[in-house]
Protein backbone atom coordinates (compact mmCIF):
# COMPACT_ATOMS: atom_id res chain seq x y z
CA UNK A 1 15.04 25.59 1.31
CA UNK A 2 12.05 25.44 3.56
CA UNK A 3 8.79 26.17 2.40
CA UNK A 4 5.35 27.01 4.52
CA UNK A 5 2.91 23.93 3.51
CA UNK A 6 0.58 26.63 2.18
CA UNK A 7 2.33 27.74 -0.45
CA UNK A 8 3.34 24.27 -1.57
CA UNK A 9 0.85 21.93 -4.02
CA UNK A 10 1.65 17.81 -4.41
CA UNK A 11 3.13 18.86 -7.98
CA UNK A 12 5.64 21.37 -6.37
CA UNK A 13 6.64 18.72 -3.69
CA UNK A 14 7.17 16.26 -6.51
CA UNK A 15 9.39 18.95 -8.68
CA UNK A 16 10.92 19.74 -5.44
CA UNK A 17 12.45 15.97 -4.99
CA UNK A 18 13.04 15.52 -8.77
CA UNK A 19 15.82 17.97 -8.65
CA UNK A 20 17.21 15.16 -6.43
CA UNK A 21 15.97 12.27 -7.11
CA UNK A 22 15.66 10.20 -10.66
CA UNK A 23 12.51 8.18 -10.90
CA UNK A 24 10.58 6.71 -7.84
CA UNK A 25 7.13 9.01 -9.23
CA UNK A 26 5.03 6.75 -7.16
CA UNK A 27 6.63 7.18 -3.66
CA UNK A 28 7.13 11.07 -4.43
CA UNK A 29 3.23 11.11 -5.05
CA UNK A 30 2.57 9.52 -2.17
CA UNK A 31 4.78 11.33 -0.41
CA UNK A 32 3.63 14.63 -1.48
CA UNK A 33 -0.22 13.87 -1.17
CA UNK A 34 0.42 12.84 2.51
CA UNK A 35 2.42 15.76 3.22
CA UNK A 36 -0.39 18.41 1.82
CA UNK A 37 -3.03 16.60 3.46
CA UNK A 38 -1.05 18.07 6.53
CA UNK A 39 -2.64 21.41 5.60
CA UNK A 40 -5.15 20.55 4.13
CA UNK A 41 -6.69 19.14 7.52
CA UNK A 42 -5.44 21.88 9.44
CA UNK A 43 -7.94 24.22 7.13
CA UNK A 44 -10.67 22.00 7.39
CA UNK A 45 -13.43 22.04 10.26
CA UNK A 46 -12.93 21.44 14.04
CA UNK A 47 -15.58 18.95 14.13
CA UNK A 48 -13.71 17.30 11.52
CA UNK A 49 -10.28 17.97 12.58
CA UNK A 50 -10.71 15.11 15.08
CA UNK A 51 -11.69 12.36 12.69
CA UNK A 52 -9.20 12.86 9.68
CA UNK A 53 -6.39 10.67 10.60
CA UNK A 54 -3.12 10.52 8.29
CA UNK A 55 -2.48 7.54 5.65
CA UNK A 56 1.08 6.44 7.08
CA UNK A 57 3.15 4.86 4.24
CA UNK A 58 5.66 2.13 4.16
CA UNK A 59 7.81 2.17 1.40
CA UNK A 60 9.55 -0.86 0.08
CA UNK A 61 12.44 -1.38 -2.28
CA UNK A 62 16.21 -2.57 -2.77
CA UNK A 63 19.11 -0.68 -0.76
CA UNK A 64 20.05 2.22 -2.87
CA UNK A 65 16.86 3.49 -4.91
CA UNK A 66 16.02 6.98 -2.79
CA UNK A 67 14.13 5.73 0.22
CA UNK A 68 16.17 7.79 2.59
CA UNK A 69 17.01 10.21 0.27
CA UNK A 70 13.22 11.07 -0.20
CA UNK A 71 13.10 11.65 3.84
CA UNK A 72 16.03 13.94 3.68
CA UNK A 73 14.76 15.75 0.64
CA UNK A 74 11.00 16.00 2.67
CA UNK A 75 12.10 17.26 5.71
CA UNK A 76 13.94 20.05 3.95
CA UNK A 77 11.07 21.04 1.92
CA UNK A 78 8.32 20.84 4.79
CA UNK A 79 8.72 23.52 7.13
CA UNK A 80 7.27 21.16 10.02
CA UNK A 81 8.80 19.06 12.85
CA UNK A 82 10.40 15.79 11.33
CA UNK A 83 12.45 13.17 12.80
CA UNK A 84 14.17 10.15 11.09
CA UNK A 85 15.25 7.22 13.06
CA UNK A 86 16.78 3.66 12.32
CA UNK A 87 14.28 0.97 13.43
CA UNK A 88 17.04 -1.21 14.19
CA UNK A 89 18.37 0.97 17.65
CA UNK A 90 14.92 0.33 19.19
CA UNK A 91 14.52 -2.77 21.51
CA UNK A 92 12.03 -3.50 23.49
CA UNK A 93 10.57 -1.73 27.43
CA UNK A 94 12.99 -3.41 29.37
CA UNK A 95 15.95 -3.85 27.44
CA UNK A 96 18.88 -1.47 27.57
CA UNK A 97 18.58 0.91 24.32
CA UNK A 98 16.20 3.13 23.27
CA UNK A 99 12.62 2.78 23.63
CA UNK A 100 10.21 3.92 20.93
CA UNK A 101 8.93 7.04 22.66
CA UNK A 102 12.04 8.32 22.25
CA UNK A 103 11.65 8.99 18.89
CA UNK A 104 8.33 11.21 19.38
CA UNK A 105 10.57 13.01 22.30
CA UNK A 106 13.13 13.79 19.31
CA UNK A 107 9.57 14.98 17.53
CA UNK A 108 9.06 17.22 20.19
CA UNK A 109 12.50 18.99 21.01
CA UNK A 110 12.62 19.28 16.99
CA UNK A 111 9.44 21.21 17.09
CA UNK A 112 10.77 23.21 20.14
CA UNK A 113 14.07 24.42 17.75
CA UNK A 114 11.93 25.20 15.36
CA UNK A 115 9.87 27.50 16.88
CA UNK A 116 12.22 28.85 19.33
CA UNK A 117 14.25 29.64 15.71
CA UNK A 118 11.05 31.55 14.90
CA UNK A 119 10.55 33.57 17.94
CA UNK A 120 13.88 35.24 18.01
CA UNK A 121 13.63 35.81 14.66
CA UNK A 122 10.61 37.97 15.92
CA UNK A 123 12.59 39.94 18.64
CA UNK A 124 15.83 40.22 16.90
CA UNK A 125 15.62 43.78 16.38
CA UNK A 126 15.06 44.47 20.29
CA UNK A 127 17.94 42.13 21.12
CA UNK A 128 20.36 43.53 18.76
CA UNK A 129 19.47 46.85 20.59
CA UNK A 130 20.05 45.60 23.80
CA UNK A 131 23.37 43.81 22.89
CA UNK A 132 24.47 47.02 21.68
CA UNK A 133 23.46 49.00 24.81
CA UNK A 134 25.61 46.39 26.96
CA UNK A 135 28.96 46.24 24.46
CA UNK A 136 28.41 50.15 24.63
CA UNK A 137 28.47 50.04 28.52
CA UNK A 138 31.42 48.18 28.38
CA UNK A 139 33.54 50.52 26.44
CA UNK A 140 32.02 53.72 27.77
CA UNK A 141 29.87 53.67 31.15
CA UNK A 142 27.06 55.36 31.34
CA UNK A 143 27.27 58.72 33.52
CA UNK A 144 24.40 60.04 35.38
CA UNK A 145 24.37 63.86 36.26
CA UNK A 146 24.84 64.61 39.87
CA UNK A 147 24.10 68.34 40.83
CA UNK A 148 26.69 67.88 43.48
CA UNK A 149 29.78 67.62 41.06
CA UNK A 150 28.82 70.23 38.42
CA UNK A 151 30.55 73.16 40.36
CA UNK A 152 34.11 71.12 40.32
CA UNK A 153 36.88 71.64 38.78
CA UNK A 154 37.59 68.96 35.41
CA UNK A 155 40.19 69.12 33.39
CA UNK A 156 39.46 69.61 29.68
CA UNK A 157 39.82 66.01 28.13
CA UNK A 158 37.43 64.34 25.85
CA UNK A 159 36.24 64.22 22.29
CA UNK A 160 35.60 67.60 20.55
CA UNK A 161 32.46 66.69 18.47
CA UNK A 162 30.84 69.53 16.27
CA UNK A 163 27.28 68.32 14.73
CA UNK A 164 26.21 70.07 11.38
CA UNK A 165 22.95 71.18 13.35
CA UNK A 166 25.31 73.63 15.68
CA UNK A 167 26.97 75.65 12.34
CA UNK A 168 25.19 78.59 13.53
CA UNK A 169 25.63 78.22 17.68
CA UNK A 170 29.12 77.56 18.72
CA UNK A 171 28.88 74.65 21.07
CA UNK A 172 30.06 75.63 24.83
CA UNK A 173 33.97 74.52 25.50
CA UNK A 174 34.12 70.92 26.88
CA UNK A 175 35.78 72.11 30.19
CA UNK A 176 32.15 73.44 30.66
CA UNK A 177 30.18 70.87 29.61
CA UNK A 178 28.88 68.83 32.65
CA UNK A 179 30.30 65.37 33.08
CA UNK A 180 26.97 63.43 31.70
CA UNK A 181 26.69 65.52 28.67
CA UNK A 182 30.19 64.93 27.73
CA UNK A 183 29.94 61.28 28.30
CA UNK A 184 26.63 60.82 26.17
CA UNK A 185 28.33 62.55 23.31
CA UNK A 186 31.27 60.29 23.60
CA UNK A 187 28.92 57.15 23.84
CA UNK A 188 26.56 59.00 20.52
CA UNK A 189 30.01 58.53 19.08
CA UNK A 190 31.20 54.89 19.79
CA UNK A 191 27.72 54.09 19.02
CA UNK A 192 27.85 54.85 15.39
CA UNK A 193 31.21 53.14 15.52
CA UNK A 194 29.56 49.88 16.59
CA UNK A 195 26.83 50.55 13.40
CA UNK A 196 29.79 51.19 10.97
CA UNK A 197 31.63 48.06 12.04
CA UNK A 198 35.10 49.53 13.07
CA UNK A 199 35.10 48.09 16.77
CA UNK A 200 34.77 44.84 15.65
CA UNK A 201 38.12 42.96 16.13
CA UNK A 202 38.65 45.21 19.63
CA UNK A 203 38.85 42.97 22.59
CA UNK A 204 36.17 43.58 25.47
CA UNK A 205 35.30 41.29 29.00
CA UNK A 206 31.55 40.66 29.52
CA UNK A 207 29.70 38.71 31.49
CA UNK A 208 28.01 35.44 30.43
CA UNK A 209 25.79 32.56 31.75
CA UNK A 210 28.00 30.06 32.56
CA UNK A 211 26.72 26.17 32.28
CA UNK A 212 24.64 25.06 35.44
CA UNK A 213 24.30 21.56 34.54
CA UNK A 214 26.79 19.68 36.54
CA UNK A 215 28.29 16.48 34.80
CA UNK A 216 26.77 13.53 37.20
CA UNK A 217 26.70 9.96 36.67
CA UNK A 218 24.37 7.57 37.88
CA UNK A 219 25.27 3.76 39.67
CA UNK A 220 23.52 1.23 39.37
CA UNK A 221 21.06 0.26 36.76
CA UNK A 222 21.72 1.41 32.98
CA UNK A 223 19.74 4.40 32.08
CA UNK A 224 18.94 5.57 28.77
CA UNK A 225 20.73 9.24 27.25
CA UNK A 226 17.28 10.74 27.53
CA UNK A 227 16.66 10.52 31.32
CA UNK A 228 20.40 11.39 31.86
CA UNK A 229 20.24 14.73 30.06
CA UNK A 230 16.52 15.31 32.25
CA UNK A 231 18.02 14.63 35.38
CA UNK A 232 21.38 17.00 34.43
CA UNK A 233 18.73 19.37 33.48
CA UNK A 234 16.49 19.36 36.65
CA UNK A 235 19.87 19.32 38.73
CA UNK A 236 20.86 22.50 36.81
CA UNK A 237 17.75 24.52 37.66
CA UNK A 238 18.15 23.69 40.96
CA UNK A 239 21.64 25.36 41.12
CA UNK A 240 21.63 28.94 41.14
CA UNK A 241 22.79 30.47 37.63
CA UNK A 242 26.41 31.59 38.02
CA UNK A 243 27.79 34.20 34.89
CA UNK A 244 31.62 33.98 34.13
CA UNK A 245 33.78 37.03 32.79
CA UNK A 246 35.21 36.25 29.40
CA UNK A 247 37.65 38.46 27.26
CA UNK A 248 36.19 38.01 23.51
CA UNK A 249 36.36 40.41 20.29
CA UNK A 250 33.09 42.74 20.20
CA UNK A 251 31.93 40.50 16.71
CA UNK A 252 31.88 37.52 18.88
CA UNK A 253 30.39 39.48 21.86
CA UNK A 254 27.54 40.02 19.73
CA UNK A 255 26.68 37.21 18.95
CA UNK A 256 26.84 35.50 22.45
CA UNK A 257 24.91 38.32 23.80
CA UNK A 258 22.91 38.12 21.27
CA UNK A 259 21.48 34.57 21.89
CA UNK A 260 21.07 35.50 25.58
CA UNK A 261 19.44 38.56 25.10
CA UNK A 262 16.81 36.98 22.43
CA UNK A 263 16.38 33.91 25.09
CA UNK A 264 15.45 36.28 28.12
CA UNK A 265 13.16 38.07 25.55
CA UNK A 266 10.71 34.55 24.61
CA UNK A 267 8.14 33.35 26.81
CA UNK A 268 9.56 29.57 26.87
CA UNK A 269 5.43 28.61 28.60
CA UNK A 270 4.13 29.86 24.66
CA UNK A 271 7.20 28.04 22.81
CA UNK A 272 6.19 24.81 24.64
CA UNK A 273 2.46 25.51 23.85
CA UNK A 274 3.41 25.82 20.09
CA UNK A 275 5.87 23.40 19.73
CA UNK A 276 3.39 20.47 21.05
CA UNK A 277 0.56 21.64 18.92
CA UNK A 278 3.40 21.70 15.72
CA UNK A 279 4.33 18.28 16.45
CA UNK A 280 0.64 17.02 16.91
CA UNK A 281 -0.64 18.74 14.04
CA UNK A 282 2.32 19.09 11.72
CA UNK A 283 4.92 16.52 12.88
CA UNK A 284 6.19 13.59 10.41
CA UNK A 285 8.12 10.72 12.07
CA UNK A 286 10.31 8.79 8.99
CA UNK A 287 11.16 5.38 10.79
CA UNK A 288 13.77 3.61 8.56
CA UNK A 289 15.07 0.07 8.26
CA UNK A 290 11.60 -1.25 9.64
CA UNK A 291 12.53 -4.49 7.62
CA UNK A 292 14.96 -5.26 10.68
CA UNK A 293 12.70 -5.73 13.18
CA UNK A 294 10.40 -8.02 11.13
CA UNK A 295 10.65 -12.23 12.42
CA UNK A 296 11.08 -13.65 8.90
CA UNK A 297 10.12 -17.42 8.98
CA UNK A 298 8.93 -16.88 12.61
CA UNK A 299 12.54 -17.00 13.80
CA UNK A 300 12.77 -14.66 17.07
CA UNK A 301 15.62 -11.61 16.83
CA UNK A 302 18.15 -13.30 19.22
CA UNK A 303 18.28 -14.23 22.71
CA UNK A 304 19.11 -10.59 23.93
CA UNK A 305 15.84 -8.44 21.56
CA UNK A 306 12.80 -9.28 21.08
CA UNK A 307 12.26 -7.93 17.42
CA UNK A 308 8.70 -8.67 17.87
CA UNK A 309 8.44 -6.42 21.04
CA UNK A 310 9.47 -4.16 19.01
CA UNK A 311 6.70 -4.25 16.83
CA UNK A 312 4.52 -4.15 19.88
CA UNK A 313 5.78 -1.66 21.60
CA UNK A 314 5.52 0.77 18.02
CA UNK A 315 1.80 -0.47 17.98
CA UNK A 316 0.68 2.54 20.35
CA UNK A 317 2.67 5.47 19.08
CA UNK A 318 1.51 4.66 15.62
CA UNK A 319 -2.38 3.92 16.18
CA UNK A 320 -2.16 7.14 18.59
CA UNK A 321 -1.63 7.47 22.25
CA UNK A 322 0.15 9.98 24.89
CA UNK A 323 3.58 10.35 25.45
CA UNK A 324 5.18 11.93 28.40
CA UNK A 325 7.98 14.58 27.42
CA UNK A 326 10.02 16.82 29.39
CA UNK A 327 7.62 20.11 27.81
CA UNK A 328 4.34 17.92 28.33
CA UNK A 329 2.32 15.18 26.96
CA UNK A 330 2.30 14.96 22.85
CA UNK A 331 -0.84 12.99 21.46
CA UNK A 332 0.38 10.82 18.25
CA UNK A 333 -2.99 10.58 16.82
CA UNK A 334 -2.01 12.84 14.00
CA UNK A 335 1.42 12.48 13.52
CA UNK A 336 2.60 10.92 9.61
CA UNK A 337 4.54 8.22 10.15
CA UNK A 338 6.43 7.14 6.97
CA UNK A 339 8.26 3.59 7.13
CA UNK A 340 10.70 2.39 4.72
CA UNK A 341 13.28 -1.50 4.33
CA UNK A 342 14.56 -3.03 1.68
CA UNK A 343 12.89 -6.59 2.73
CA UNK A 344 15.67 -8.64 1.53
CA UNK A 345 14.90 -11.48 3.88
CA UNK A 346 11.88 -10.24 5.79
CA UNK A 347 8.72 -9.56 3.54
CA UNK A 348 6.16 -6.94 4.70
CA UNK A 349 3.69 -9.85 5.80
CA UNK A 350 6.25 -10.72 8.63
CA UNK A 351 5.41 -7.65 10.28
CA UNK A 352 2.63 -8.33 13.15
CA UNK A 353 -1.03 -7.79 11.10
CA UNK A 354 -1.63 -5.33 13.24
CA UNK A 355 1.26 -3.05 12.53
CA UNK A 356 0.61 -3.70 8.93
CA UNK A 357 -3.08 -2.41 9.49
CA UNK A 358 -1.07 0.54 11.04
CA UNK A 359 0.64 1.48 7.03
CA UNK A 360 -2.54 1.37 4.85
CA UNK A 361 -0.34 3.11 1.67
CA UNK A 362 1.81 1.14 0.56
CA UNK A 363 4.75 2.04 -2.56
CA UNK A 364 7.11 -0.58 -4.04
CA UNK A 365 10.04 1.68 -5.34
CA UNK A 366 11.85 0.19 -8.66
CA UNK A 367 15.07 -0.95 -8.94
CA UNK A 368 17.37 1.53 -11.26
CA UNK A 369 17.92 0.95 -14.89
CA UNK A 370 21.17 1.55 -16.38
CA UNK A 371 19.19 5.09 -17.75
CA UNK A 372 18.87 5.80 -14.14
CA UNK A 373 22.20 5.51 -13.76
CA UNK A 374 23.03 7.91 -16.50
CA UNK A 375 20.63 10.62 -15.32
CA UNK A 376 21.56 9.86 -11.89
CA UNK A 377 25.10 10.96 -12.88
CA UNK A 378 24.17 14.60 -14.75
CA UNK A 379 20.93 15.74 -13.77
CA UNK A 380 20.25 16.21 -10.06
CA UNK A 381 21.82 18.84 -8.44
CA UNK A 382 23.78 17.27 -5.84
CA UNK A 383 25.28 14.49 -8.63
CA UNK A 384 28.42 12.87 -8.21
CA UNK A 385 29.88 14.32 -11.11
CA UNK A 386 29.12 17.93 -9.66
CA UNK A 387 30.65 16.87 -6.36
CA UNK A 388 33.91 15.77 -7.86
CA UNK A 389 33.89 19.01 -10.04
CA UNK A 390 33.69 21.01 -6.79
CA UNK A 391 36.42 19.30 -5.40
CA UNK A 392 39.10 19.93 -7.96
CA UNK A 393 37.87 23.05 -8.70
CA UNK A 394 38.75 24.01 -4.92
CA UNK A 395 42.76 22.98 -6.37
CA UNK A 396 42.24 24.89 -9.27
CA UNK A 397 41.76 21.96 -11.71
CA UNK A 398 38.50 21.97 -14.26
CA UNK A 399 36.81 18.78 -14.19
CA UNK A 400 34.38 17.45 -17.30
CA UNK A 401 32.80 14.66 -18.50
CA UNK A 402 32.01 13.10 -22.03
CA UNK A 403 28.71 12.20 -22.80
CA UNK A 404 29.63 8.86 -23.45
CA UNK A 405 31.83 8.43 -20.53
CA UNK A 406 28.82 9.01 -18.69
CA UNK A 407 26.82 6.79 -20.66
CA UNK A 408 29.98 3.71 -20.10
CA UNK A 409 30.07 4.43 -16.47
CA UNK A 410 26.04 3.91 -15.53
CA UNK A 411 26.77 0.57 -18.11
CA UNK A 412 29.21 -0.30 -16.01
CA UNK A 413 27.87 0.08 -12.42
CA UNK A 414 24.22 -1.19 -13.57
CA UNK A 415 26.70 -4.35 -15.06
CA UNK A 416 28.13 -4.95 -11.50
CA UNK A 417 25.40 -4.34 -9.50
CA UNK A 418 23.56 -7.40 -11.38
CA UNK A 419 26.82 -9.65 -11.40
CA UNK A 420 27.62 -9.07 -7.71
CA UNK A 421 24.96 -7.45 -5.19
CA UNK A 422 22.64 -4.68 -6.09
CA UNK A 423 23.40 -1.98 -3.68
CA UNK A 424 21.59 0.57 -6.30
CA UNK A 425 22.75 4.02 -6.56
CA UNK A 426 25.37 3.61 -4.04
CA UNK A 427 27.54 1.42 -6.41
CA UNK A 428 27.78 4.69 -8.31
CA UNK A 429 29.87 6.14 -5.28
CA UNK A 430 32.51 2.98 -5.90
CA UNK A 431 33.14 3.20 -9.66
CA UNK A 432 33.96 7.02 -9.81
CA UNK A 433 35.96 6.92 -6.71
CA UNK A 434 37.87 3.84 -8.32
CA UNK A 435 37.92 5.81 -11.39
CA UNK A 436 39.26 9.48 -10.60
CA UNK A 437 41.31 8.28 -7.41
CA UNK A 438 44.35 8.11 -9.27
CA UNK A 439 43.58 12.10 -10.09
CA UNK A 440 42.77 13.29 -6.58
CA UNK A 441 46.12 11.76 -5.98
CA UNK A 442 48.34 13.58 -8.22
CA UNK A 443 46.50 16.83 -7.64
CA UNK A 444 48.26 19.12 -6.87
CA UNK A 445 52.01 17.32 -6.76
CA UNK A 446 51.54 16.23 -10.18
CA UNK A 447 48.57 17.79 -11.56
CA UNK A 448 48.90 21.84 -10.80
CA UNK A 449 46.50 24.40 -10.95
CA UNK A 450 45.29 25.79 -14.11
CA UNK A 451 44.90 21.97 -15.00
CA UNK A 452 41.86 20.28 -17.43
CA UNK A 453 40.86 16.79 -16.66
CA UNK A 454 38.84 15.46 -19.60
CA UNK A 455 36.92 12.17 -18.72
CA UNK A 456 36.58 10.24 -21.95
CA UNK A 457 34.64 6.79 -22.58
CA UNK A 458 38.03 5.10 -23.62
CA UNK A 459 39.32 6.43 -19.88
CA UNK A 460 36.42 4.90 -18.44
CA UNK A 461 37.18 1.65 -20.02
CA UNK A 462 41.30 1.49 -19.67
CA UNK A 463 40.18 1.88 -15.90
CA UNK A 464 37.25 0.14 -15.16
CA UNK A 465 35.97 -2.60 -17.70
CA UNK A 466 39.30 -4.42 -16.95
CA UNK A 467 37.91 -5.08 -13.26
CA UNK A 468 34.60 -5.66 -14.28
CA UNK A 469 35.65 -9.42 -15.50
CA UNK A 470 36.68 -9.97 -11.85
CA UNK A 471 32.98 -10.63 -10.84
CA UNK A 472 34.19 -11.24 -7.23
CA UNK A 473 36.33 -8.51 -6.64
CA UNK A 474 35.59 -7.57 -2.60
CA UNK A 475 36.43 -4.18 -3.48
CA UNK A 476 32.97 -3.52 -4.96
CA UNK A 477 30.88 -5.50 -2.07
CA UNK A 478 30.31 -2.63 0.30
């Protein structure tokens, strides 16, 4: 769940990630300084504003020990802008991919959604109202009186509505009630219909906004996904909007109309305003797999990518400079950039010195212990063994573990992962699948509902420590 930076200390961030993640304290310190220093700048003064600049971080350690896991984890807890990208879909100004600036683009529309999310949170209320004034116009129209129609003859149809309030004074027959009065009591009546819920599944046709943006493509040179969606966009405001009839129940009527209504109701000018200042002030950029564009033993990155370029071309965006988006220019002075790669075959001092300069913080996460395993397993909250339990649990089948069955299993995985490759945590995923496949099999054919699957340490061994000898099985090298 998001939380407002305010409210959260480094000790709260670190509890936070622990519910997810086993071990790693240093990184999560780290980690959770950097991310209060966020507010803790923002409350400090203007003069001083300007000249506190953020620590960036590069993390390093083996595939599989939390590095990305931390960076999902973060941006859930933060309630700020935050992007992660893959280091390795960059190449450099010239070549066809995605350039860097891209990723502080992404920054930016993030920030947008964010507050835009906020906003018509604020003007809900209003738009509900609205929304219910135009599914109400749909099912009754609105009648205005007319002094030129009252003397005519109407024959008496309608609703015959008595209100508590008019016990005492009989209300006058409907055949003389005037044609506007009538049809406001009807609407006072569909109205509280709408409120109680019992039009909901009745069918109505309103209007909606239909797409502008024509589908275009461009010949010629490649162009990048960004400047394709910009150019649809500007092509779109050019056309004139264009609203479509559609037949739709009244619950999803609502909520179409509702995300119109709350659009037309947000100045977009004080969204952009916010959003930039969010992502300047606020905004954390998690760039992963850096270790892939580092030259290790000065060999270049192919004939096609310059890996170095790269490097270069980060240089800017991380040091601070300007970036041109499509709601204005973003400064990255400020922004917390957070770097993580496993460095199998690179090392840190391949990246260019500069960009080192650029990560002053740097946090070596440890490789997992067999204990790591086994907490790994039962304590967080989003464990393996919970996941499976989930899943049978949706057939009706009760899943549980043994103790030592947990124990045998983290034995087991920490046992492969230093005969064969050390993919970390990840290895975990292999053994249980190769363990309880068998069971997701037979469920339900076999194994019906009302079932108990008891996971024992003799299981675990019948299954798994016969496959263990095999130190080459490919089945295990992910």
């Amino acid at each position: 769940m998001s939380l407002h930076l305010d409210k959260l200390t480094p000790r709260e961030i670190v509890a936070e990630l622990d519910k997810y993640i086993i071990g790693q304290h240093d990184a999560k310190r780290n980690v959770a300084i950097a991310l209060r220093n966020r507010w803790r700048r923002m409350n400090s003064t203007p003069e001083m504003q300007k000249e506190i600049i953020p620590n960036n971080i590069l993390m390093i350690g083996a595939t599989g020990v939390g590095k990305t896991e931390i960076a999902r984890r973060l941006a859930k807890i933060a309630n700020a802008p935050f992007v992660k990208v893959e280091a390795s879909k960059f190449t450099e100004v010239g070549y066809v991919g995605r350039d860097v600036e891209s990723m502080v683009r992404d920054l930016v529309e993030q920030a947008v959604n964010l507050v835009k999310t906020e906003k018509k949170e604020a003007v809900k209320q209003r738009a509900q109202e609205i929304v219910e004034d135009i599914i109400l116009d749909v099912l009754i129209p609105p009648m205005y009186p007319n002094n030129t129609n009252q003397g005519q003859h109407r024959p008496s149809v309608g609703f015959a509505i008595t209100d508590d309030a008019d016990m005492v004074q009989t209300p006058p027959p409907i055949s003389s009630m005037p044609d506007h009065e009538l049809n406001e009591r009807t609407r006072g009546r569909f109205r509280e219909k709408l409120r109680a819920g019992e039009l909901e599944d009745r069918k109505i046709e309103i209007d909606m906004q239909a797409s502008a943006a024509p589908n275009i493509g461009v010949m010629g040179g490649p162009i990048d996904d960004m400047s394709m969606m910009n150019i649809q966009e500007m092509l779109g405001n050019m056309m004139p909007k264009r609203n479509k009839k559609r037949k739709v129940t009244i619950a999803d009527a609502r909520k179409i109309l509702l995300e119109e209504e709350a659009a037309k109701l947000i100045d977009m000018d004080e969204v952009k305003e916010e959003a930039i200042a969010k992502a300047e002030d606020l905004g954390i950029i998690f760039i992963d797999e850096i270790d892939k564009i580092a030259n290790s033993n000065g060999k270049g990155g192919g004939p096609d990518v310059s890996r170095e370029g790269v490097q270069r071309d980060l240089l800017p965006i991380v040091e601070g400079s300007t970036v041109n988006t499509k709601y204005g220019p973003i400064k990255t002075d400020h922004i917390l950039f957070v770097a993580a790669g496993a460095f199998h075959v690179s090392k840190p001092s391949d990246l260019i010195p500069e960009l080192q300069g650029r990560f002053p913080i740097r946090v070596e996460l440890q490789s997992l212990t067999e204990d790591d395993f086994y907490r790994i397993l039962k304590e967080p909250r989003n464990s393996l063994t919970r996941q499976y339990h989930a899943l049978m649990e949706s057939e009706g089948v009760e899943l549980t573990f043994n103790d030592d069955a947990l124990r045998e299993l983290a034995k087991l995985a920490f046992t492969i992962n230093s005969d064969v490759e050390n993919i970390g945590a990840r290895r975990l995923q292999t053994v249980m699948s190769t363990l309880l496949n068998d069971f997701m099999y037979d469920i339900p054919d076999v194994i019906g509902a009302n079932s108990h699957v008891l996971v024992t340490k003799e299981l675990v061994q019948q299954r798994l420590s016969s496959l263990v000898k095999n130190r080459d099985l490919s089945q295990y090298i992910l």
